[in-house]
PDB file of N, CA and C in Angstrom:
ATOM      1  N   UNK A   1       6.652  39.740 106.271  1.00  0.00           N
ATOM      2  CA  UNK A   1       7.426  39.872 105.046  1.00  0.00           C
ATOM      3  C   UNK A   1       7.420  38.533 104.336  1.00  0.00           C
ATOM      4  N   UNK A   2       7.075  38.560 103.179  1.00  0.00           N
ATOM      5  CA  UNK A   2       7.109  37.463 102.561  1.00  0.00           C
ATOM      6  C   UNK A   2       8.415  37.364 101.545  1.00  0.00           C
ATOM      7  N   UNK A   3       8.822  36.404 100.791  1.00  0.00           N
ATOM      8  CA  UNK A   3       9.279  36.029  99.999  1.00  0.00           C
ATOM      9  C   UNK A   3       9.055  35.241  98.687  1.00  0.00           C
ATOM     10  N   UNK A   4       9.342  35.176  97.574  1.00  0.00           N
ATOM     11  CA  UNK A   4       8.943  34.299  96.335  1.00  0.00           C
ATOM     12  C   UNK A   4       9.736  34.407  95.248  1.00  0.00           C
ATOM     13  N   UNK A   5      10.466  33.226  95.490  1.00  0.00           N
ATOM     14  CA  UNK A   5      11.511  32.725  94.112  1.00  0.00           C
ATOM     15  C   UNK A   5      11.256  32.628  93.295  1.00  0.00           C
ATOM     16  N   UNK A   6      11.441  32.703  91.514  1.00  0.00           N
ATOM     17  CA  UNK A   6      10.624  32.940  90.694  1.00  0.00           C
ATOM     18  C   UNK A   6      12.150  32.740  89.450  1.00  0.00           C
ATOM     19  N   UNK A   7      11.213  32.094  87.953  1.00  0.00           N
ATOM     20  CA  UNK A   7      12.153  32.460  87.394  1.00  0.00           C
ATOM     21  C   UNK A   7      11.612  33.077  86.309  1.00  0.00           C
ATOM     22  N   UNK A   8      12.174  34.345  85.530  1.00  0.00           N
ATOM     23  CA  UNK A   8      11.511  35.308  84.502  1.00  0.00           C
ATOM     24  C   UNK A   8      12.290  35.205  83.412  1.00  0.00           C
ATOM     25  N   UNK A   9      11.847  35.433  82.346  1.00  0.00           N
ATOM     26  CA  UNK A   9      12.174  35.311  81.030  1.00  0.00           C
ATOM     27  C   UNK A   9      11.489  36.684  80.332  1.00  0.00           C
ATOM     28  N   UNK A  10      12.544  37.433  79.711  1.00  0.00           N
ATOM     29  CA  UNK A  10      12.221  38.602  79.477  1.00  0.00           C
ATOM     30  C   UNK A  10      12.551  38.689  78.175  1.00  0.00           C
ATOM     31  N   UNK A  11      11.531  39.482  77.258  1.00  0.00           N
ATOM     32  CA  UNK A  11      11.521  39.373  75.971  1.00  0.00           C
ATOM     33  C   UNK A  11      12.559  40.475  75.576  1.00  0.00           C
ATOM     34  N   UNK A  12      13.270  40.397  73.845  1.00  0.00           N
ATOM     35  CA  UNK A  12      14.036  41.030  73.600  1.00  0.00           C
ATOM     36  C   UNK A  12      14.069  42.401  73.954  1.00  0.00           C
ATOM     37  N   UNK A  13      12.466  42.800  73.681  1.00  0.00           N
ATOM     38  CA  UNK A  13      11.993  44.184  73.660  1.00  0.00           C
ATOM     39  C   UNK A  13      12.144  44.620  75.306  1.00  0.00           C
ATOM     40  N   UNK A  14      12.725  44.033  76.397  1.00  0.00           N
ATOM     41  CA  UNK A  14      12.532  44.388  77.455  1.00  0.00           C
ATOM     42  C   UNK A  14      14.099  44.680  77.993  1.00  0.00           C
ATOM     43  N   UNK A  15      15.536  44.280  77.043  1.00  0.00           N
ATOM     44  CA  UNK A  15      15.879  43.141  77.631  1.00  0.00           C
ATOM     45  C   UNK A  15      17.089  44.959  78.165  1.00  0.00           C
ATOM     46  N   UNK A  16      16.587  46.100  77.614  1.00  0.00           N
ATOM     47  CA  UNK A  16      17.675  46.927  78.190  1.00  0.00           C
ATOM     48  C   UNK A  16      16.482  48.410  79.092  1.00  0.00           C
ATOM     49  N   UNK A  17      15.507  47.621  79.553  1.00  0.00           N
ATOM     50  CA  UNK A  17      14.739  48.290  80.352  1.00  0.00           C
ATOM     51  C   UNK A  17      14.819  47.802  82.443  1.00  0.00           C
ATOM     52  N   UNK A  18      14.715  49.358  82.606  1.00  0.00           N
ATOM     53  CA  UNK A  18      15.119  48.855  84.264  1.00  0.00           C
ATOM     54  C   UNK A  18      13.743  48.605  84.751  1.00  0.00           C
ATOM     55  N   UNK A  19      13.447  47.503  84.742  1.00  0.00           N
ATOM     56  CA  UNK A  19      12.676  46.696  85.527  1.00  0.00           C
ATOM     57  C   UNK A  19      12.681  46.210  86.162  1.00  0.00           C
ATOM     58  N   UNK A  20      13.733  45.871  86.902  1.00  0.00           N
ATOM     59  CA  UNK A  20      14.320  45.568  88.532  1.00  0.00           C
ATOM     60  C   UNK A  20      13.739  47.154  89.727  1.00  0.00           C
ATOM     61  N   UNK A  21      14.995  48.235  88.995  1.00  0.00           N
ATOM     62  CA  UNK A  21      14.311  49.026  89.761  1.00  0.00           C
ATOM     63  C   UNK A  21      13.154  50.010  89.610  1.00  0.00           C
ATOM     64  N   UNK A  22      12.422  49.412  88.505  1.00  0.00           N
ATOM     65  CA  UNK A  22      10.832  49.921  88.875  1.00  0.00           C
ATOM     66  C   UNK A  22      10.181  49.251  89.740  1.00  0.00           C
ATOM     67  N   UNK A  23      10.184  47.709  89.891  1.00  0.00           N
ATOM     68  CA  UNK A  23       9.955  47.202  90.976  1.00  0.00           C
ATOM     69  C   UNK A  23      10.264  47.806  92.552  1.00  0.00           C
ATOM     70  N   UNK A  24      11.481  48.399  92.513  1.00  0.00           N
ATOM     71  CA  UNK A  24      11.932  48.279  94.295  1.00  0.00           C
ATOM     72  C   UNK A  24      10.978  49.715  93.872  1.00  0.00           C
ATOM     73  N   UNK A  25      11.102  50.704  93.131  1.00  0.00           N
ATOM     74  CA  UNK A  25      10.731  52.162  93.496  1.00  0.00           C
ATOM     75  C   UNK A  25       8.958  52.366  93.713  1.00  0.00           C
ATOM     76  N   UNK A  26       8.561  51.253  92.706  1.00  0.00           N
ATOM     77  CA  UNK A  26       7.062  51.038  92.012  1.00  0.00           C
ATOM     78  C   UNK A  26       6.401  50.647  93.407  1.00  0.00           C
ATOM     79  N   UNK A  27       7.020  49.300  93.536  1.00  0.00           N
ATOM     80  CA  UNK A  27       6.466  48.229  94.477  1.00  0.00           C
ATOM     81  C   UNK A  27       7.219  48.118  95.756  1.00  0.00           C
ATOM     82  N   UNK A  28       7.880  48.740  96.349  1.00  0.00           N
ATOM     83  CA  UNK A  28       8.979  48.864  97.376  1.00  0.00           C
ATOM     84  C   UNK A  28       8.745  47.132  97.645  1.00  0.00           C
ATOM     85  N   UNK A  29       9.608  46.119  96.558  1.00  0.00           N
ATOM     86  CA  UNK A  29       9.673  44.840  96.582  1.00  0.00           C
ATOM     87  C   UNK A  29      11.821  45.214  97.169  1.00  0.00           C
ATOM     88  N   UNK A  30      11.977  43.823  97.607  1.00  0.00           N
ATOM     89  CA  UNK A  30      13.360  43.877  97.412  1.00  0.00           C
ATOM     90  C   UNK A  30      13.652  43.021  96.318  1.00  0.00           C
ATOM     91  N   UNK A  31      14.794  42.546  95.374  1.00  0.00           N
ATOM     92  CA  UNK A  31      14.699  42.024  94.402  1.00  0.00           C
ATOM     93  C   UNK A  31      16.318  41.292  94.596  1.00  0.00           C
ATOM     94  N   UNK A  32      16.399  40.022  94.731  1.00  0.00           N
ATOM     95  CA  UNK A  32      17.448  39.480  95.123  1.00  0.00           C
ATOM     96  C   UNK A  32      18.208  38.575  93.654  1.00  0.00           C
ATOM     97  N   UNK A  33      18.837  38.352  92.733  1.00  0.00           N
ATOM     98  CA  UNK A  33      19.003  37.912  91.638  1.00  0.00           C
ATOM     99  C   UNK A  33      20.309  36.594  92.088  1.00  0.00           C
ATOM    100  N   UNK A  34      19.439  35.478  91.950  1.00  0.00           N
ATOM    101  CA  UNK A  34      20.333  34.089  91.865  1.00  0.00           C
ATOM    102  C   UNK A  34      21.260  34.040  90.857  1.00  0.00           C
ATOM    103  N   UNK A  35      20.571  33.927  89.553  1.00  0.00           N
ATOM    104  CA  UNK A  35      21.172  33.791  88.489  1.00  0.00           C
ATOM    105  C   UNK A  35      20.669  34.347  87.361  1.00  0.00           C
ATOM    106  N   UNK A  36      21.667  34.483  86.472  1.00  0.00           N
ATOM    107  CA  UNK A  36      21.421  35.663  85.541  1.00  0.00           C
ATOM    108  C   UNK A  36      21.856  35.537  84.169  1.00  0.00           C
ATOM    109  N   UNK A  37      21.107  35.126  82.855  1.00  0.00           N
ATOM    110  CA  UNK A  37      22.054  35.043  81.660  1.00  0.00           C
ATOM    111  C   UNK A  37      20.850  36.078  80.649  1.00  0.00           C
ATOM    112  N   UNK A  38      21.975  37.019  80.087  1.00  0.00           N
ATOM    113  CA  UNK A  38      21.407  37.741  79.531  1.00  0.00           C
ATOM    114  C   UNK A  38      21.934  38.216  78.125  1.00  0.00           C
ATOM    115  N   UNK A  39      20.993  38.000  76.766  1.00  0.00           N
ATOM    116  CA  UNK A  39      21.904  37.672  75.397  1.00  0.00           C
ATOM    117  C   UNK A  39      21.133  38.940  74.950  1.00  0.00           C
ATOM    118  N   UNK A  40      21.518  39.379  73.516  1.00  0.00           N
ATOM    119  CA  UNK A  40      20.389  40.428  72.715  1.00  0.00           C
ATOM    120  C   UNK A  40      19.154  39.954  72.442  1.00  0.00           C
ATOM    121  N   UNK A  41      18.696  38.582  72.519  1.00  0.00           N
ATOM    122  CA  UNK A  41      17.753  38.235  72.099  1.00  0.00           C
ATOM    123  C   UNK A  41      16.596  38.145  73.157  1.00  0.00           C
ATOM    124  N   UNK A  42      17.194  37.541  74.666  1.00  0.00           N
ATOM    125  CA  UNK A  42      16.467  37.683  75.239  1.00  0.00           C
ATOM    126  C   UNK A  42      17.224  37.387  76.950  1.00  0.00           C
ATOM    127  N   UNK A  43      16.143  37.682  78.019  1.00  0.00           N
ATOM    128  CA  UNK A  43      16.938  37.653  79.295  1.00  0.00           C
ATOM    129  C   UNK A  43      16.526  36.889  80.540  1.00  0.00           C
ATOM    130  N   UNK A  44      17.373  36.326  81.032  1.00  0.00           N
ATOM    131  CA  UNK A  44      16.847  35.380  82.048  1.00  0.00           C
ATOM    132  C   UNK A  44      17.210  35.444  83.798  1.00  0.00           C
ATOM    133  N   UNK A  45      16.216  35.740  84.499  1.00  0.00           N
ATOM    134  CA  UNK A  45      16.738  36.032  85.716  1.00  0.00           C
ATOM    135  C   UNK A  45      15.746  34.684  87.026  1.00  0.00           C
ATOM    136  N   UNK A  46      16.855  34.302  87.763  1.00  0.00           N
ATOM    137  CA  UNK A  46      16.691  33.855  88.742  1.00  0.00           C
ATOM    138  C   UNK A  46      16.517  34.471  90.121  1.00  0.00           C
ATOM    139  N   UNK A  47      15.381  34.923  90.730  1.00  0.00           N
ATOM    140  CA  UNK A  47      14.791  36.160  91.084  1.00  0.00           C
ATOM    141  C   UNK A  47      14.142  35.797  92.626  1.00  0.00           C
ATOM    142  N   UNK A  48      14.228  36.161  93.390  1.00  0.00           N
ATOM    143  CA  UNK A  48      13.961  36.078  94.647  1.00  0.00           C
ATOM    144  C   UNK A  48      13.486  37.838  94.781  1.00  0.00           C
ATOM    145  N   UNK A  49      12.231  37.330  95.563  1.00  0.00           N
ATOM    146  CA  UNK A  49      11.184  39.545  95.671  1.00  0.00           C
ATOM    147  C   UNK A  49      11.279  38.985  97.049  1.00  0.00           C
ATOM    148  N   UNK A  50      11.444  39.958  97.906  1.00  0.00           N
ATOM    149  CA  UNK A  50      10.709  39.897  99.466  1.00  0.00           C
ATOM    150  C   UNK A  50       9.854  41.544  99.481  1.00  0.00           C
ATOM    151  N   UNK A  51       9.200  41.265 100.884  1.00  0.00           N
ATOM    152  CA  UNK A  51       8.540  42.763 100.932  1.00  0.00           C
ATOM    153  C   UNK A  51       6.913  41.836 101.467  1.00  0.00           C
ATOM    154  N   UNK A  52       6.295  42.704 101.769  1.00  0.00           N
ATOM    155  CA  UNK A  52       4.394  42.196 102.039  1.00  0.00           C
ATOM    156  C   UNK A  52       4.830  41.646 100.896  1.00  0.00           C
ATOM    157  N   UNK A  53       3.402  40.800 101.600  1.00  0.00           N
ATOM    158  CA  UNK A  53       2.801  39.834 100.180  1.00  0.00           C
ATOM    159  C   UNK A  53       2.071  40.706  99.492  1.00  0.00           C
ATOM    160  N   UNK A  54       1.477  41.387  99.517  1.00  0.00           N
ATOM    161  CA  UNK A  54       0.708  42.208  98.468  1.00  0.00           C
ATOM    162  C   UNK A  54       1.446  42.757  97.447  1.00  0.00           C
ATOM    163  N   UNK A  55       2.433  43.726  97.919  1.00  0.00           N
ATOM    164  CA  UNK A  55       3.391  44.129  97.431  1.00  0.00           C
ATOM    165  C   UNK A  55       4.307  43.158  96.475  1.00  0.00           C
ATOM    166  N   UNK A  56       4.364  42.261  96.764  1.00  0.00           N
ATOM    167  CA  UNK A  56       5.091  41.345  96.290  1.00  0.00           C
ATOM    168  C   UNK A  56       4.487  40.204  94.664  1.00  0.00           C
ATOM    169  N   UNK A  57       3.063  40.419  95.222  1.00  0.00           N
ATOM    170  CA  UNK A  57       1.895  39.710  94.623  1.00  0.00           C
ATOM    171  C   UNK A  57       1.950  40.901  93.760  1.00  0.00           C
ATOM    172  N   UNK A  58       1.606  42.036  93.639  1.00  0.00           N
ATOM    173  CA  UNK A  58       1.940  43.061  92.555  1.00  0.00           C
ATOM    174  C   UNK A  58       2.502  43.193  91.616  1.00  0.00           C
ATOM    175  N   UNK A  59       3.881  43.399  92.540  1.00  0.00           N
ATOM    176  CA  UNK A  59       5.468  43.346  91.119  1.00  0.00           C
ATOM    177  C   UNK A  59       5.216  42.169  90.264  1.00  0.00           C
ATOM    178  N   UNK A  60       4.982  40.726  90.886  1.00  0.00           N
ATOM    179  CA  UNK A  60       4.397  39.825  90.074  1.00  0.00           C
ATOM    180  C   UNK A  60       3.284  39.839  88.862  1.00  0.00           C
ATOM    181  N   UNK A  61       2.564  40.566  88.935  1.00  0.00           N
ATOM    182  CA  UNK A  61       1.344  41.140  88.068  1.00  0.00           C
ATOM    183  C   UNK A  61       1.805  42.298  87.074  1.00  0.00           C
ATOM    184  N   UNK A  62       2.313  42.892  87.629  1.00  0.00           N
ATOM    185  CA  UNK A  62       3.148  44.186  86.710  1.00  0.00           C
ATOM    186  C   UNK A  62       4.349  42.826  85.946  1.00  0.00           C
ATOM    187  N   UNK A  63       4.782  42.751  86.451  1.00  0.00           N
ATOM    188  CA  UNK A  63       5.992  41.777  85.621  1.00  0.00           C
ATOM    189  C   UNK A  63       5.341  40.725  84.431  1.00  0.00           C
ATOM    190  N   UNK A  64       4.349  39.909  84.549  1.00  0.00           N
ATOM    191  CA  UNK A  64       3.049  39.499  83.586  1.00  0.00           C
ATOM    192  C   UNK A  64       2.930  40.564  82.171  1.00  0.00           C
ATOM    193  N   UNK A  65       2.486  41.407  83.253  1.00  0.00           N
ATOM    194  CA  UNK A  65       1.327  42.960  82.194  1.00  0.00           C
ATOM    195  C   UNK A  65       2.661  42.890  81.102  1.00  0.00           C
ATOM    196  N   UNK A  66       4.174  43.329  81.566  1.00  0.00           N
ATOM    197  CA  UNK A  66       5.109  43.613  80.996  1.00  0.00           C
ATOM    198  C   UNK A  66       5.462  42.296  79.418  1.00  0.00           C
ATOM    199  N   UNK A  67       4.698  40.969  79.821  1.00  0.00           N
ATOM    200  CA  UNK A  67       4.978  40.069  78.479  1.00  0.00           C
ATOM    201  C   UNK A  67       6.140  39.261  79.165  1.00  0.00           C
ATOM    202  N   UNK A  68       6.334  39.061  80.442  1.00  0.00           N
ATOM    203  CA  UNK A  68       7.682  38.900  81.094  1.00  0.00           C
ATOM    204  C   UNK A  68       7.131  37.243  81.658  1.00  0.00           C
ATOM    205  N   UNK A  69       7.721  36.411  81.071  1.00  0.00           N
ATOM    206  CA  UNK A  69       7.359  34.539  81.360  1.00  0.00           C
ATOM    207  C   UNK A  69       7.809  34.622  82.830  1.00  0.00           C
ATOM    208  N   UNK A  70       6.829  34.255  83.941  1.00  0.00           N
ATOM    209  CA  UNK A  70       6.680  34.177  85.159  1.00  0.00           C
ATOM    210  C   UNK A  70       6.788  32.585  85.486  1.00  0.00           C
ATOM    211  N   UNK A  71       7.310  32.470  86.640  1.00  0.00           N
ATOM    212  CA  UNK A  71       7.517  30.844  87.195  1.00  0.00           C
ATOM    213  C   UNK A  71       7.942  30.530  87.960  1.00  0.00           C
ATOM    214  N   UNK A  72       6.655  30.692  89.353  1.00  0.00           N
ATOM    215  CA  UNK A  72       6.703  30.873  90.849  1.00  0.00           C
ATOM    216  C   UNK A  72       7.490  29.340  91.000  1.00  0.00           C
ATOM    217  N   UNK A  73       8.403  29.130  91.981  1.00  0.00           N
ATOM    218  CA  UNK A  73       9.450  27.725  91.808  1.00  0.00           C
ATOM    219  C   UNK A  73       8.855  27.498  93.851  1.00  0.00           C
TER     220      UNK A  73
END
Protein backbone atom coordinates (compact mmCIF):
# COMPACT_ATOMS: atom_id res chain seq x y z
CA UNK A 1 0.00 0.00 0.00
CA UNK A 2 1.35 3.09 -0.85
CA UNK A 3 0.74 6.57 0.06
CA UNK A 4 1.16 10.27 -1.57
CA UNK A 5 0.59 13.67 -0.13
CA UNK A 6 -0.28 16.04 -2.60
CA UNK A 7 -1.63 19.45 -2.84
CA UNK A 8 -4.62 20.18 -5.56
CA UNK A 9 -6.03 23.21 -6.73
CA UNK A 10 -9.28 22.87 -8.33
CA UNK A 11 -10.72 25.10 -10.84
CA UNK A 12 -14.00 27.02 -10.37
CA UNK A 13 -15.67 24.77 -12.87
CA UNK A 14 -14.88 21.77 -10.60
CA UNK A 15 -15.31 23.33 -7.41
CA UNK A 16 -19.10 21.61 -6.65
CA UNK A 17 -18.20 18.24 -8.38
CA UNK A 18 -17.60 14.92 -6.28
CA UNK A 19 -14.29 14.16 -7.11
CA UNK A 20 -13.14 12.82 -3.96
CA UNK A 21 -15.62 10.13 -4.28
CA UNK A 22 -15.06 9.27 -7.83
CA UNK A 23 -11.73 8.62 -6.80
CA UNK A 24 -12.47 6.05 -3.81
CA UNK A 25 -15.40 4.41 -6.23
CA UNK A 26 -13.27 4.96 -9.70
CA UNK A 27 -9.87 4.15 -8.23
CA UNK A 28 -10.62 2.31 -4.89
CA UNK A 29 -7.85 5.15 -3.64
CA UNK A 30 -8.47 6.15 0.08
CA UNK A 31 -8.50 9.93 0.19
CA UNK A 32 -7.41 11.49 3.50
CA UNK A 33 -7.93 15.58 3.48
CA UNK A 34 -5.29 17.70 5.71
CA UNK A 35 -6.50 20.85 4.81
CA UNK A 36 -9.11 22.40 3.07
CA UNK A 37 -10.12 26.05 1.84
CA UNK A 38 -12.74 26.24 -0.47
CA UNK A 39 -14.23 29.78 -2.08
CA UNK A 40 -16.68 30.11 -5.39
CA UNK A 41 -13.85 30.82 -7.29
CA UNK A 42 -11.81 28.13 -6.66
CA UNK A 43 -10.70 25.02 -4.26
CA UNK A 44 -7.90 23.87 -2.37
CA UNK A 45 -7.22 20.55 -0.82
CA UNK A 46 -4.43 19.15 1.21
CA UNK A 47 -4.73 15.51 0.18
CA UNK A 48 -3.15 12.40 1.28
CA UNK A 49 -4.43 8.97 -1.43
CA UNK A 50 -3.30 5.57 -0.05
CA UNK A 51 -4.22 2.28 -1.88
CA UNK A 52 -1.51 0.31 -4.61
CA UNK A 53 0.59 2.45 -6.22
CA UNK A 54 -0.97 1.99 -9.43
CA UNK A 55 -4.12 2.76 -8.23
CA UNK A 56 -2.95 5.60 -6.65
CA UNK A 57 -0.66 6.71 -9.69
CA UNK A 58 -4.13 6.75 -11.56
CA UNK A 59 -6.43 8.93 -9.42
CA UNK A 60 -3.35 11.15 -9.89
CA UNK A 61 -3.69 11.13 -13.76
CA UNK A 62 -7.48 11.33 -13.75
CA UNK A 63 -7.12 14.31 -11.29
CA UNK A 64 -4.53 16.11 -14.13
CA UNK A 65 -7.07 14.99 -17.16
CA UNK A 66 -9.72 16.87 -14.79
CA UNK A 67 -7.52 20.59 -15.21
CA UNK A 68 -6.94 19.93 -11.36
CA UNK A 69 -3.09 21.75 -10.34
CA UNK A 70 -1.27 18.63 -8.93
CA UNK A 71 1.77 18.89 -6.35
CA UNK A 72 3.28 15.65 -5.23
CA UNK A 73 4.95 17.31 -1.64
Amino acid sequence: MGKVMMDCIFPKKLIKEPILYKLTTNYNVIPNIHKADVTNQRGYLELELSGKKEKVDAAIKYLKSLAVEVTIK
